[in-house]
N, C-alpha and C. Protein backbone atom coordinates (compact mmCIF):
# COMPACT_ATOMS: atom_id res chain seq x y z
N UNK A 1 -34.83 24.77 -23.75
CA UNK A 1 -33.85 23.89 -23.14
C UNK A 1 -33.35 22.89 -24.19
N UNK A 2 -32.16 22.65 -24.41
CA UNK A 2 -31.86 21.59 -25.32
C UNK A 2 -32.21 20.13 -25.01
N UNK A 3 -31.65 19.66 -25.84
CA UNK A 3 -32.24 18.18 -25.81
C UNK A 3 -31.04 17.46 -25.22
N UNK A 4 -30.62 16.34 -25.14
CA UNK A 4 -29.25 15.71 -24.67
C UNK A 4 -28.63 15.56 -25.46
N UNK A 5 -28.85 15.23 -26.56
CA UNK A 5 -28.05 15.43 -27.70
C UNK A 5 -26.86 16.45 -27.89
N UNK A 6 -27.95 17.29 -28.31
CA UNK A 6 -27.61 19.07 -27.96
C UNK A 6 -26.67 19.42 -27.29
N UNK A 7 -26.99 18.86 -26.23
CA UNK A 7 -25.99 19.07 -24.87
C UNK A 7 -24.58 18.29 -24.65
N UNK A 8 -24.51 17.11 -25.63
CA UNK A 8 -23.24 16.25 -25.27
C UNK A 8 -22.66 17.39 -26.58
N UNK A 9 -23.00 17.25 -27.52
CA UNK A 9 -22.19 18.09 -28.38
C UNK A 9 -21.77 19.57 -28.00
N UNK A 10 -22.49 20.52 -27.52
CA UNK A 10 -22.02 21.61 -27.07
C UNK A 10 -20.89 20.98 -25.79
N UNK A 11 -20.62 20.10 -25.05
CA UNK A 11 -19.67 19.46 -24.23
C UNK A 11 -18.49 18.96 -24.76
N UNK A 12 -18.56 18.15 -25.88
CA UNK A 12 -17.54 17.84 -26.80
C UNK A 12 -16.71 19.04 -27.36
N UNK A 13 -17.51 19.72 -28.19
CA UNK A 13 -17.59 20.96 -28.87
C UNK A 13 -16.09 21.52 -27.92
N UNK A 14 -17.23 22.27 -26.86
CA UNK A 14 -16.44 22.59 -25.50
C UNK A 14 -14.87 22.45 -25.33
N UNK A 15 -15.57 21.09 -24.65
CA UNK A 15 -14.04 20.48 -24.50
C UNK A 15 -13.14 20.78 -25.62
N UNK A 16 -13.37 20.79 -26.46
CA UNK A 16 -12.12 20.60 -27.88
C UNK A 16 -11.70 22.00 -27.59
N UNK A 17 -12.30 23.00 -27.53
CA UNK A 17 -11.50 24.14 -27.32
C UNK A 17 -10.83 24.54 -26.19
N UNK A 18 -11.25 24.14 -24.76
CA UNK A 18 -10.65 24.57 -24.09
C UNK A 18 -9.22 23.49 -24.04
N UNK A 19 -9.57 22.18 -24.37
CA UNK A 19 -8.06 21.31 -24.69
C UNK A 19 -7.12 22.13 -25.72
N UNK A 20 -7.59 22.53 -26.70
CA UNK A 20 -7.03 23.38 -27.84
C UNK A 20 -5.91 24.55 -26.95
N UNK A 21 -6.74 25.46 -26.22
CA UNK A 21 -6.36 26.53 -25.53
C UNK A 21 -5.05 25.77 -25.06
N UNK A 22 -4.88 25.13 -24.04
CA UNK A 22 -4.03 24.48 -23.00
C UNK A 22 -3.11 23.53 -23.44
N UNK A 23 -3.40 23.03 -24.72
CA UNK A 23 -2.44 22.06 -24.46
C UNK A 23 -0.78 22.29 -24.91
N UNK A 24 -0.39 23.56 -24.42
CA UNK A 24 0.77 24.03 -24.49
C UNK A 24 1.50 24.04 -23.03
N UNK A 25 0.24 23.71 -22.67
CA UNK A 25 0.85 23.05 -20.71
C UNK A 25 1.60 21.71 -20.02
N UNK A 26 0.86 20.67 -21.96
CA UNK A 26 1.32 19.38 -21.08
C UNK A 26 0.44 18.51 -22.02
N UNK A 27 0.92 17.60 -22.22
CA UNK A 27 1.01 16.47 -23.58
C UNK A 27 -0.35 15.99 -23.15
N UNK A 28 -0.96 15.84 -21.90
CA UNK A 28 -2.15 15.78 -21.63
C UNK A 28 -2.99 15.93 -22.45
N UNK A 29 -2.77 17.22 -22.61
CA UNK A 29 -4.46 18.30 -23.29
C UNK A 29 -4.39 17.99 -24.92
N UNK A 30 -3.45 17.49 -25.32
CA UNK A 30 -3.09 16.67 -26.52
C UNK A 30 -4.12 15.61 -26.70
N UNK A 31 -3.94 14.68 -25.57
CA UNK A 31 -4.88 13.52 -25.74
C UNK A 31 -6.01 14.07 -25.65
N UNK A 32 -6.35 14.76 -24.36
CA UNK A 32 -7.59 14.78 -24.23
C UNK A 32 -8.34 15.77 -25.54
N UNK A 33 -7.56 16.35 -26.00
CA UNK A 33 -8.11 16.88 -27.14
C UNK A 33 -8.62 16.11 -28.44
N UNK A 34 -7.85 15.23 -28.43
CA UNK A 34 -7.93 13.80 -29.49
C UNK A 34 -9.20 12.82 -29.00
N UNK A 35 -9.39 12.84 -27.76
CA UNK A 35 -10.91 12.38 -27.35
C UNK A 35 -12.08 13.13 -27.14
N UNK A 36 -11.70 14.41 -27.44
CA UNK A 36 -12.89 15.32 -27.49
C UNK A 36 -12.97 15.19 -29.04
N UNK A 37 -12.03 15.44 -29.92
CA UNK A 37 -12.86 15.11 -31.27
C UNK A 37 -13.72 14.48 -31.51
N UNK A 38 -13.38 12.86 -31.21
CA UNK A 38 -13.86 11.54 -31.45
C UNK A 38 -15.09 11.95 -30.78
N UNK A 39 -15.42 12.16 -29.45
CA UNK A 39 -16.44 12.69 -28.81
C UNK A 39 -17.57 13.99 -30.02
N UNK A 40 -16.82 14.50 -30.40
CA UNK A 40 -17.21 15.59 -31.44
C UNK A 40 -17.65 14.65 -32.56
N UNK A 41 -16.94 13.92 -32.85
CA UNK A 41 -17.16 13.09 -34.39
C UNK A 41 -18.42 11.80 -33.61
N UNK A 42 -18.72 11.77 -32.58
CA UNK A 42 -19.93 10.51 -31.94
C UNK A 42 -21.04 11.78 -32.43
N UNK A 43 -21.23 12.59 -31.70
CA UNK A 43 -22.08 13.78 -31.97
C UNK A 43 -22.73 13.66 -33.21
N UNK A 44 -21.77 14.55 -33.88
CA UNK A 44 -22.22 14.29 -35.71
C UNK A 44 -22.46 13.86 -36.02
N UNK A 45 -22.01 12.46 -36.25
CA UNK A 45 -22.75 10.54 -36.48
C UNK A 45 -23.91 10.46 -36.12
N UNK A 46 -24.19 11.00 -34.53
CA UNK A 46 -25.58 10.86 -33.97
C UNK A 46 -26.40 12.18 -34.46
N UNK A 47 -26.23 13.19 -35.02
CA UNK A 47 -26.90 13.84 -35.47
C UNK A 47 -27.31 14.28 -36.68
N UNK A 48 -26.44 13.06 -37.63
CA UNK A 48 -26.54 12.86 -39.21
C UNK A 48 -26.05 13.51 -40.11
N UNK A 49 -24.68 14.23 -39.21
CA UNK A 49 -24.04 15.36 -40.32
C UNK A 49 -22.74 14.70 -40.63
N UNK A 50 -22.74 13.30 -41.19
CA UNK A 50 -21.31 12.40 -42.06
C UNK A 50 -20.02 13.67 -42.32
N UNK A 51 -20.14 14.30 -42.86
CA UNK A 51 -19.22 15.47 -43.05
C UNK A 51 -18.67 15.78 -41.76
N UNK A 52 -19.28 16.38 -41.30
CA UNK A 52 -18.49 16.44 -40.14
C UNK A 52 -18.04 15.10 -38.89
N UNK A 53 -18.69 14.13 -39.10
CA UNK A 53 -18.09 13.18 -38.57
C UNK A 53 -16.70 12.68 -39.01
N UNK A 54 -16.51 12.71 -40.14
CA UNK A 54 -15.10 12.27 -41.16
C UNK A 54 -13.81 13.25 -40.63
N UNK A 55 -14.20 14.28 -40.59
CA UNK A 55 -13.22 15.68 -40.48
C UNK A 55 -13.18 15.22 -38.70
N UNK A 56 -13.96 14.98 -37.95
CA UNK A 56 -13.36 15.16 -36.38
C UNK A 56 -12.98 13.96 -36.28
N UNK A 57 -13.07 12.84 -36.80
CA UNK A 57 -12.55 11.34 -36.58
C UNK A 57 -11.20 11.70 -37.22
N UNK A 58 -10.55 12.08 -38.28
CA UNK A 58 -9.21 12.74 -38.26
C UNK A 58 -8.67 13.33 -37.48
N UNK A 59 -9.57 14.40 -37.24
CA UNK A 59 -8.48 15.40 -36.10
C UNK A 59 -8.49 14.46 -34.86
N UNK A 60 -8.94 13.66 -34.76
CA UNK A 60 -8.21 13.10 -33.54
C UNK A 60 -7.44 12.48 -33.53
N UNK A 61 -7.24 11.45 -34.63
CA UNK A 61 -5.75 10.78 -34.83
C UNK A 61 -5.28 11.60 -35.68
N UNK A 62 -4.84 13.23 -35.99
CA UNK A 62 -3.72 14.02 -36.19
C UNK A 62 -3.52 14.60 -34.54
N UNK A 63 -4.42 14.87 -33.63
CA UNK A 63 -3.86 14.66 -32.56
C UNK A 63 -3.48 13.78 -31.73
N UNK A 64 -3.53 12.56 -31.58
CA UNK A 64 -3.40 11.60 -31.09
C UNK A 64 -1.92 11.18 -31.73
N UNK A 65 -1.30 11.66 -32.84
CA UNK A 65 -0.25 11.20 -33.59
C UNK A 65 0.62 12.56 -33.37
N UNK A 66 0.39 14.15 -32.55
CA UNK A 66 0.75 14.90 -32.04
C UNK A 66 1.06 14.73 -30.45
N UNK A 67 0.28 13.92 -29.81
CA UNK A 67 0.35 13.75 -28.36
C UNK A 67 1.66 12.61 -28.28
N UNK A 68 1.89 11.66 -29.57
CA UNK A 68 2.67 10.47 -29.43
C UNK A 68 4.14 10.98 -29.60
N UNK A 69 4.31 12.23 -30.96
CA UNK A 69 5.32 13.17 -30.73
C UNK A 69 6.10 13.97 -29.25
N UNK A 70 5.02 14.19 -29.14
CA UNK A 70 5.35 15.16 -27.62
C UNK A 70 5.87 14.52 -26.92
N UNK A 71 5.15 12.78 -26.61
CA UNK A 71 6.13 12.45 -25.37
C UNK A 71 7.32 11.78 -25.77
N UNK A 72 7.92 11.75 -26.97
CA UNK A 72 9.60 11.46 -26.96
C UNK A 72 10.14 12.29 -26.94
């Protein structure tokens, strides 16, 4: 059984893809994709892999700066 840790990241993780999938539906899945990174990049931080914390704290403000596009 995983640990909670484990488990918020496979959730983050998650989320980022199925926002990924969808967000050709609606500027929504944009954001929420941009808070699943950050969610992705808490993970990493908490699990001591800096590298990958750096890379998902970007992708969320390159999505978050994609979601701000969409709605003009």
């Amino acid at each position: 059984m995983p640990d909670l840790l484990t488990a918020f990241g496979l959730v983050s993780v998650g989320a980022m893809l199925l926002c990924y999938a969808l967000e050709e539906r609606a500027p929504g899945f944009v954001l929420a994709f941009a808070i699943a990174s950050w969610a992705s990049a808490l993970y990493a931080w908490l699990a001591g892999a800096w590298p990958f914390t750096a890379v998902e704290l970007i992708w969320g403000f390159v999505a978050l700066r994609r979601f701000r596009r969409r709605l003009r």
